[in-house]
Protein backbone atom coordinates (compact mmCIF):
# COMPACT_ATOMS: atom_id res chain seq x y z
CA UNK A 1 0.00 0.00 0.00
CA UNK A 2 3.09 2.80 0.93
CA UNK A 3 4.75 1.62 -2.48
CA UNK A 4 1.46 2.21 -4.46
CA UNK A 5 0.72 5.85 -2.82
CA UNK A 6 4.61 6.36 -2.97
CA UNK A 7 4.86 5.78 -6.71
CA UNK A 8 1.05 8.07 -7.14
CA UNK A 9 2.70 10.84 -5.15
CA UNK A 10 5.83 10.68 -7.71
CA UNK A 11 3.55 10.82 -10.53
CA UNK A 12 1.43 13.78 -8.92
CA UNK A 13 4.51 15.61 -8.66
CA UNK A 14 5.53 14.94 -11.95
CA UNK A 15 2.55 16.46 -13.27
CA UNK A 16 2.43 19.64 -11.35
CA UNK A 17 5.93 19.72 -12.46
CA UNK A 18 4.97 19.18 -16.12
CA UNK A 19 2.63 22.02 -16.13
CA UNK A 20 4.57 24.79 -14.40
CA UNK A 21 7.15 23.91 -16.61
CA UNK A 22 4.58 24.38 -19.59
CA UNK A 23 3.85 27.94 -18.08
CA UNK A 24 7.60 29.39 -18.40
CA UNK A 25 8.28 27.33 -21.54
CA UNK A 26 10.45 28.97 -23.33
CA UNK A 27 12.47 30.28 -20.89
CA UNK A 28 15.48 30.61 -23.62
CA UNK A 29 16.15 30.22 -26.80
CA UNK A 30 15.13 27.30 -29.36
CA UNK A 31 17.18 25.97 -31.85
CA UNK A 32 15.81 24.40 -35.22
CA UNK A 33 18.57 22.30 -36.56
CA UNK A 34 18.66 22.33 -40.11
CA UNK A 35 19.71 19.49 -41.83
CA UNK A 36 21.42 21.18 -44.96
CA UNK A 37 23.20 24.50 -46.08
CA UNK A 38 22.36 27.75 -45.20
CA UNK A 39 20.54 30.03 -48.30
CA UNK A 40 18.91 26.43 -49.48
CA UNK A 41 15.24 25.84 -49.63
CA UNK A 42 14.99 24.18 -46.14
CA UNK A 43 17.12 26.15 -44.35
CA UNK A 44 15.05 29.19 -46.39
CA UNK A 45 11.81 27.23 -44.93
CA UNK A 46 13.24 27.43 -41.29
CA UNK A 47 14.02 31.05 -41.22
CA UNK A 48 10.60 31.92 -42.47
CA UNK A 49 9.02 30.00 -39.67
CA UNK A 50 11.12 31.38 -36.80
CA UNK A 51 10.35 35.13 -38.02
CA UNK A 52 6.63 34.36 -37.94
CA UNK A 53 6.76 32.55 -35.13
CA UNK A 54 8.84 34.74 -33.25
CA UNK A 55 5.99 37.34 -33.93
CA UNK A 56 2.91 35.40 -33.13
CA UNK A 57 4.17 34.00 -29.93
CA UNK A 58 5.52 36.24 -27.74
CA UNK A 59 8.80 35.02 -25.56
CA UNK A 60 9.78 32.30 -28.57
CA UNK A 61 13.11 32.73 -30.04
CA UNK A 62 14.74 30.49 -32.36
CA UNK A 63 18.53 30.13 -33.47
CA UNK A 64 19.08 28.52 -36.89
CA UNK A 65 21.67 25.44 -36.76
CA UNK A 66 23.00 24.30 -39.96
CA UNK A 67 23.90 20.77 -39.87
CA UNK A 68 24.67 19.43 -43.31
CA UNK A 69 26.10 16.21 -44.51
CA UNK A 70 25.21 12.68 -45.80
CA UNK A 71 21.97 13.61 -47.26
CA UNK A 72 21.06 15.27 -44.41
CA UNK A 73 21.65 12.15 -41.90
CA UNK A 74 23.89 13.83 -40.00
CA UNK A 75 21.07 16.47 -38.54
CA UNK A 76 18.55 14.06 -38.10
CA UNK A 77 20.58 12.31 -36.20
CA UNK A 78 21.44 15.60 -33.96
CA UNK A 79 17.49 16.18 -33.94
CA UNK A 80 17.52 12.47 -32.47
CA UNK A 81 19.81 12.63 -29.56
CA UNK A 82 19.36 15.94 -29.04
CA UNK A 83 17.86 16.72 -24.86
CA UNK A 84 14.08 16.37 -25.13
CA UNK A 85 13.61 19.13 -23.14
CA UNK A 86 11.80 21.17 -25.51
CA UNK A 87 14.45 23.58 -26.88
CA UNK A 88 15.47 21.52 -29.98
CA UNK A 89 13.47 21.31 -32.78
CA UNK A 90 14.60 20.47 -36.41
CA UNK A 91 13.38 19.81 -39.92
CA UNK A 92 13.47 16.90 -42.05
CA UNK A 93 12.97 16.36 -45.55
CA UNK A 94 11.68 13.23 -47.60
CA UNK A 95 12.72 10.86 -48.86
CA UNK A 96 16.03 11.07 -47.13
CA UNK A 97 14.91 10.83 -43.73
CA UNK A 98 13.30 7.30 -44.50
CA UNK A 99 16.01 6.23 -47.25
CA UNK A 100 18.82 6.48 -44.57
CA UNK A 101 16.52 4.14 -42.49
CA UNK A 102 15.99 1.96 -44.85
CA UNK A 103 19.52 1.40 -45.87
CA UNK A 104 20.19 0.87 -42.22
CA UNK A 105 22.44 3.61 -42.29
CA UNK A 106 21.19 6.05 -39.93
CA UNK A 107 21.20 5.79 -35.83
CA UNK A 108 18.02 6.88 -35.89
CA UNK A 109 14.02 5.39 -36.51
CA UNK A 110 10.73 7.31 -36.96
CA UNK A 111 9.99 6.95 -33.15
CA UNK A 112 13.13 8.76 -32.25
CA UNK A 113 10.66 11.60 -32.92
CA UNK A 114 7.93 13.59 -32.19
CA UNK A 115 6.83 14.82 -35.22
CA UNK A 116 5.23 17.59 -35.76
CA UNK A 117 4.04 18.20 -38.98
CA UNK A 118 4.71 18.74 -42.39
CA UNK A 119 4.87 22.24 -44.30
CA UNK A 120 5.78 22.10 -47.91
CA UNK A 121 6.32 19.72 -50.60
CA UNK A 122 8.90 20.38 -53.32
CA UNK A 123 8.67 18.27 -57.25
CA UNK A 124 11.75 17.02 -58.37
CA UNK A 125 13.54 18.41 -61.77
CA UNK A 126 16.03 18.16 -63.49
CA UNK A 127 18.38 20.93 -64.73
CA UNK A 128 21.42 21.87 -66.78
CA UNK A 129 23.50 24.99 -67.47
CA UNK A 130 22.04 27.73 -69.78
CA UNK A 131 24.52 26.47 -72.17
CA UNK A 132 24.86 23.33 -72.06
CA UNK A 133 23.75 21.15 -75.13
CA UNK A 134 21.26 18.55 -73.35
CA UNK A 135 17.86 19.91 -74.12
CA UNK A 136 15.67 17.45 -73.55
CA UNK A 137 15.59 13.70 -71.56
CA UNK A 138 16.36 12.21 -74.24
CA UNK A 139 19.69 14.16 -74.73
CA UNK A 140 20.48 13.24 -71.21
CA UNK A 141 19.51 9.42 -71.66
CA UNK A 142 22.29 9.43 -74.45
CA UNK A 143 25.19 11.67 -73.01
CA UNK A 144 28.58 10.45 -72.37
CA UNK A 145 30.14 10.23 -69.74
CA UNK A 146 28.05 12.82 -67.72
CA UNK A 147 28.94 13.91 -64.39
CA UNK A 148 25.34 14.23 -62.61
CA UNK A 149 24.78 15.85 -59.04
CA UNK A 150 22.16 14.67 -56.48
CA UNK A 151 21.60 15.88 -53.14
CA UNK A 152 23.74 12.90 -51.31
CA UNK A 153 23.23 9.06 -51.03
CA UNK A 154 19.37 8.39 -50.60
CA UNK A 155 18.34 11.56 -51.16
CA UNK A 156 14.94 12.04 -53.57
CA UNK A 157 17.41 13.17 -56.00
CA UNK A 158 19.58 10.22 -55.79
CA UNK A 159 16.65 8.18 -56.03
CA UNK A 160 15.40 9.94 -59.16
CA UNK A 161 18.73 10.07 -60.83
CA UNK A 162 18.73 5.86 -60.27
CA UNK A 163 15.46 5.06 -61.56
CA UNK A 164 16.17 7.50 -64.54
CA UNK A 165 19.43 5.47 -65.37
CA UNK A 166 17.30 2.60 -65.43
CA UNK A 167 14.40 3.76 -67.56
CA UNK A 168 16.91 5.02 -69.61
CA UNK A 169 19.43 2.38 -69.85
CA UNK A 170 22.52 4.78 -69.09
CA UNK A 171 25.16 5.17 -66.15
CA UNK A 172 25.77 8.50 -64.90
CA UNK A 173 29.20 9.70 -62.91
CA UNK A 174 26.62 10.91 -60.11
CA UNK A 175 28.15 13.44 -57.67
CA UNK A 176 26.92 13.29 -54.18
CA UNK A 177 26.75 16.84 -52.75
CA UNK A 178 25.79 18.34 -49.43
CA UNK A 179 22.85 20.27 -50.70
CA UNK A 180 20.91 21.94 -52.85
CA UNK A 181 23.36 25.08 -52.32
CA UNK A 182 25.90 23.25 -53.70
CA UNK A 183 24.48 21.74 -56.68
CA UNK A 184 22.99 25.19 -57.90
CA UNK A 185 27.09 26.20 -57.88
CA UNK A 186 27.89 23.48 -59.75
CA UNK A 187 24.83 24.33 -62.50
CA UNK A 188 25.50 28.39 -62.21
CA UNK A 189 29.41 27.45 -63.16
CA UNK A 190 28.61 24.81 -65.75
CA UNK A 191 30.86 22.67 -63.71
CA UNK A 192 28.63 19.58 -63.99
CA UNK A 193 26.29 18.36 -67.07
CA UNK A 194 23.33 18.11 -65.07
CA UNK A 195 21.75 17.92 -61.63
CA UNK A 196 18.24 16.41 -60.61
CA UNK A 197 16.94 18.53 -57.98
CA UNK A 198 13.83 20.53 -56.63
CA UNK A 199 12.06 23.03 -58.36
CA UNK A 200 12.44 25.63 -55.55
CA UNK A 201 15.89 25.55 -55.63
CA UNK A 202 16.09 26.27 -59.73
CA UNK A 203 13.17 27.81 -60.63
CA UNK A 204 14.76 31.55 -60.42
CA UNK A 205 17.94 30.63 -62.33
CA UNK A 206 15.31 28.88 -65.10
CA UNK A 207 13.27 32.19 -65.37
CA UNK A 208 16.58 34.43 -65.83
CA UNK A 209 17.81 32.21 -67.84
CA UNK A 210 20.91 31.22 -65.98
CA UNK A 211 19.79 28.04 -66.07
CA UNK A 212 17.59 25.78 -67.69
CA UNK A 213 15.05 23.04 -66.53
CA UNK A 214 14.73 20.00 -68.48
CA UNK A 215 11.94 18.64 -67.13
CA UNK A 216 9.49 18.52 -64.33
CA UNK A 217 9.42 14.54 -62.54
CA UNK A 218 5.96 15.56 -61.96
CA UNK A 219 2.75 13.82 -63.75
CA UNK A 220 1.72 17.03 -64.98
CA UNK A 221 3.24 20.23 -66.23
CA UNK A 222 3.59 22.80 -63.27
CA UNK A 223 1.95 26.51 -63.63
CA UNK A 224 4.89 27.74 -62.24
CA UNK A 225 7.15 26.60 -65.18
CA UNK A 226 4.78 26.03 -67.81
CA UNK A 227 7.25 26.09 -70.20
CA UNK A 228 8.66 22.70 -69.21
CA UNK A 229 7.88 19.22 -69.86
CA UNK A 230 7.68 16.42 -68.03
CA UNK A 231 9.52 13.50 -67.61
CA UNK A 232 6.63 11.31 -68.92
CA UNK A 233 5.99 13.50 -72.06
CA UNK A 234 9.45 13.19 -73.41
CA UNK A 235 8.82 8.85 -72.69
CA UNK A 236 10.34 8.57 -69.72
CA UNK A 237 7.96 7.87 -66.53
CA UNK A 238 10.24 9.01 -63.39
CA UNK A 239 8.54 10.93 -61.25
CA UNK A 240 9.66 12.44 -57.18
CA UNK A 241 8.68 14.82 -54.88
CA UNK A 242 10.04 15.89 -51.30
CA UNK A 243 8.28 17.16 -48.23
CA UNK A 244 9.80 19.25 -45.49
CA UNK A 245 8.41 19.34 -42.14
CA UNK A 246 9.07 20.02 -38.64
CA UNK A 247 10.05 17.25 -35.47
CA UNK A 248 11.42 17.56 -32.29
CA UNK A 249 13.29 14.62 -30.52
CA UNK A 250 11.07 11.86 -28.50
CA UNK A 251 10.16 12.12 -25.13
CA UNK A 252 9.55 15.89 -25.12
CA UNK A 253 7.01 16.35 -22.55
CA UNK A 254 3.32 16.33 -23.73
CA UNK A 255 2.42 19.52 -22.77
CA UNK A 256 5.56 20.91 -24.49
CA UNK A 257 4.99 19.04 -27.72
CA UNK A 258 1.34 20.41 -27.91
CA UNK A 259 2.73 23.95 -27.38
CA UNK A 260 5.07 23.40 -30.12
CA UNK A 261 2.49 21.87 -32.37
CA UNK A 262 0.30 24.82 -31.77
CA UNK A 263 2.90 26.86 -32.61
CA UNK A 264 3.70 25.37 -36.16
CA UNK A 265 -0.23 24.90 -36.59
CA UNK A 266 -0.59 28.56 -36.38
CA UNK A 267 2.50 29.76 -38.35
CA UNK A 268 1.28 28.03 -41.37
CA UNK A 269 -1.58 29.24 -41.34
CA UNK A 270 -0.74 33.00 -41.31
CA UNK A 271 -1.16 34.97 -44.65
CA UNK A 272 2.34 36.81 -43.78
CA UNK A 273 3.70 33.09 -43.59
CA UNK A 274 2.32 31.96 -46.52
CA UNK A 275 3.11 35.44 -48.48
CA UNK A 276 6.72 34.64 -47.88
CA UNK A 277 6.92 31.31 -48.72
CA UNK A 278 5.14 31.99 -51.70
CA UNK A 279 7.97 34.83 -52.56
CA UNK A 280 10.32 32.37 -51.97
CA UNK A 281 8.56 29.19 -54.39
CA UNK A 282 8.25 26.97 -51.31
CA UNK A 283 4.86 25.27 -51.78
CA UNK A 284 3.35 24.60 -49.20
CA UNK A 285 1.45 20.93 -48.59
CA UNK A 286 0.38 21.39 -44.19
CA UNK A 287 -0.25 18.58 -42.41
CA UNK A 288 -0.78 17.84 -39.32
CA UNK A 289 1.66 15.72 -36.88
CA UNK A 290 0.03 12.26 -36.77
CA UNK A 291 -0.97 12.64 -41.15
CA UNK A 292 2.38 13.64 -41.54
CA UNK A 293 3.63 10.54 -39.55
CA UNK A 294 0.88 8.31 -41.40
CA UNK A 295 2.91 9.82 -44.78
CA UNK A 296 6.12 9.03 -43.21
CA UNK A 297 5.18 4.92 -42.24
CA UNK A 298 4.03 4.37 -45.68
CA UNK A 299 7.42 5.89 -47.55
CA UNK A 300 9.74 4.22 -45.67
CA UNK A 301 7.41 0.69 -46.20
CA UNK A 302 7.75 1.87 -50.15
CA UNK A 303 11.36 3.14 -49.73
CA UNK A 304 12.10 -0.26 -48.00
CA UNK A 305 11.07 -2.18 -51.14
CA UNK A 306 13.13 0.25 -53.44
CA UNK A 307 16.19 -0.40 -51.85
CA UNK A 308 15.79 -4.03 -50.56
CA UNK A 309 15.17 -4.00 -54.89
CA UNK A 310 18.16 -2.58 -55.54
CA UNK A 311 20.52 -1.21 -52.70
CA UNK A 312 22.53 1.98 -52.89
């Protein structure tokens, strides 16, 4: 009888604890790790977010930390051990936080996290230099020899760039990079032939003509780019998209993770939030933290079969 109302009192006090800590949370600073390079689409995505949020909620302040590297497996894994005391917070994109699972590379699973919820989605392109001779899929199906960069191992580039090869029949020289930073340098000097990435990350360069997109790995022609095909129309069927949301590590407290939940809930739905993300082509695709975690299950089940198919 002691033991039980010993171990109820402990639990009381936990609680109480609990929610006075709720009522001073934040009492610092928050950092959203960042999985990739700063002045990239995701890291763009964070900083948007934090100056909303910093403005809707008053005592919440956030501190961006880049963390790039392996396809982004190197900051999900920080998001993952980070202290689950409510003052880390990160993003993750798709399909490389399942494909690192799947590959049984990362440190990390899906219920390392609390996750929050999902803000934008991203189609996958592909894209050359302005001057570069490849104009269409079928230019790129029969280059020789062509050096190809994809936003690391397992990435939904990477994955894109593989089943392309295959549809195709040809071998690229791809060239792992540590984000989408790096790959528009690569385009921007004509150092590479090509690069399959994200349409946020190219779609200025495309309309200045700096650059050119290909092709949209999309199964129909986006408004934004209307100009460009897709994969399918010029007879090759490979299409990708990515998703970038918001998590925080597991075994935040509850009353924490709703605050935080509320928080991202709210910033999305802001016209000044989705203003700027329009500004900056990041389209957004909310969803809430258990649909966004239903999305999750299901791609790394479908990722699982891709790889167990044909390992990378």
């Amino acid at each position: 009888m002691m033991k039980r109302i010993f171990a109820a009192g402990l639990a009381m006090v936990g609680t109480v604890a609990g929610s006075a800590f709720a009522q001073d949370y934040p009492a610092k600073s928050i950092e959203i790790i960042v999985p990739s390079s700063a002045g990239g689409s995701t890291d763009t995505t964070a900083r948007i977010f934090a100056e909303i949020a910093e403005k809707k909620f008053e005592g919440f302040n956030f501190v961006i930390n880049n963390i790039k590297g392996s396809g982004g497996q190197k900051g999900f894994e920080a998001i993952a051990r980070a202290e689950p005391d409510g003052y880390t917070i990160g993003m993750v994109f798709t399909p490389q936080l399942v494909a690192h699972i799947a590959s049984s590379r990362a440190s990390y699973a899906l219920d390392s996290f609390h996750v929050m919820g999902n803000i934008a989605e991203d189609p996958a392109i592909v894209a050359v230099p302005k001057d570069s001779a490849i104009m269409t899929m079928d230019d790129l199906a029969k280059g020789d020899d062509l050096t190809v960069a994809v936003n690391g191992i397992g990435s939904d580039d990477f994955i894109a760039a593989k089943n392309f090869e295959e549809a195709a029949g040809t071998t690229f020289n791809l060239l792992p990079t540590k984000g989408s930073t790096e790959q528009k340098a690569a385009i921007l000097g004509g150092h590479i032939d090509a690069s399959f990435m994200n349409l946020s990350q190219m779609i200025a360069q495309h309309k200045s003509g700096d650059a050119r997109i290909i092709a949209m790995l999309t199964g129909e022609r986006s408004d934004l780019v209307s100009d460009v095909p897709t994969g399918a129309e010029q007879g090759f069927d490979v299409m990708m998209t990515a998703t970038r949301g918001f998590v925080a590590p597991a075994g935040v407290a509850d009353d924490i993770t709703a605050k935080l939940d509320e928080v991202l809930a709210e910033v999305m739905a802001d016209p000044e939030f989705i203003e700027k993300a329009s500004a900056s082509s990041i389209y957004l695709l909310p969803m809430s933290g258990p649909d966004y975690l239903a999305y999750l299950e299901k791609l790394q089940a479908e990722t699982q079969k891709v790889f167990d198919a044909a390992p990378w």
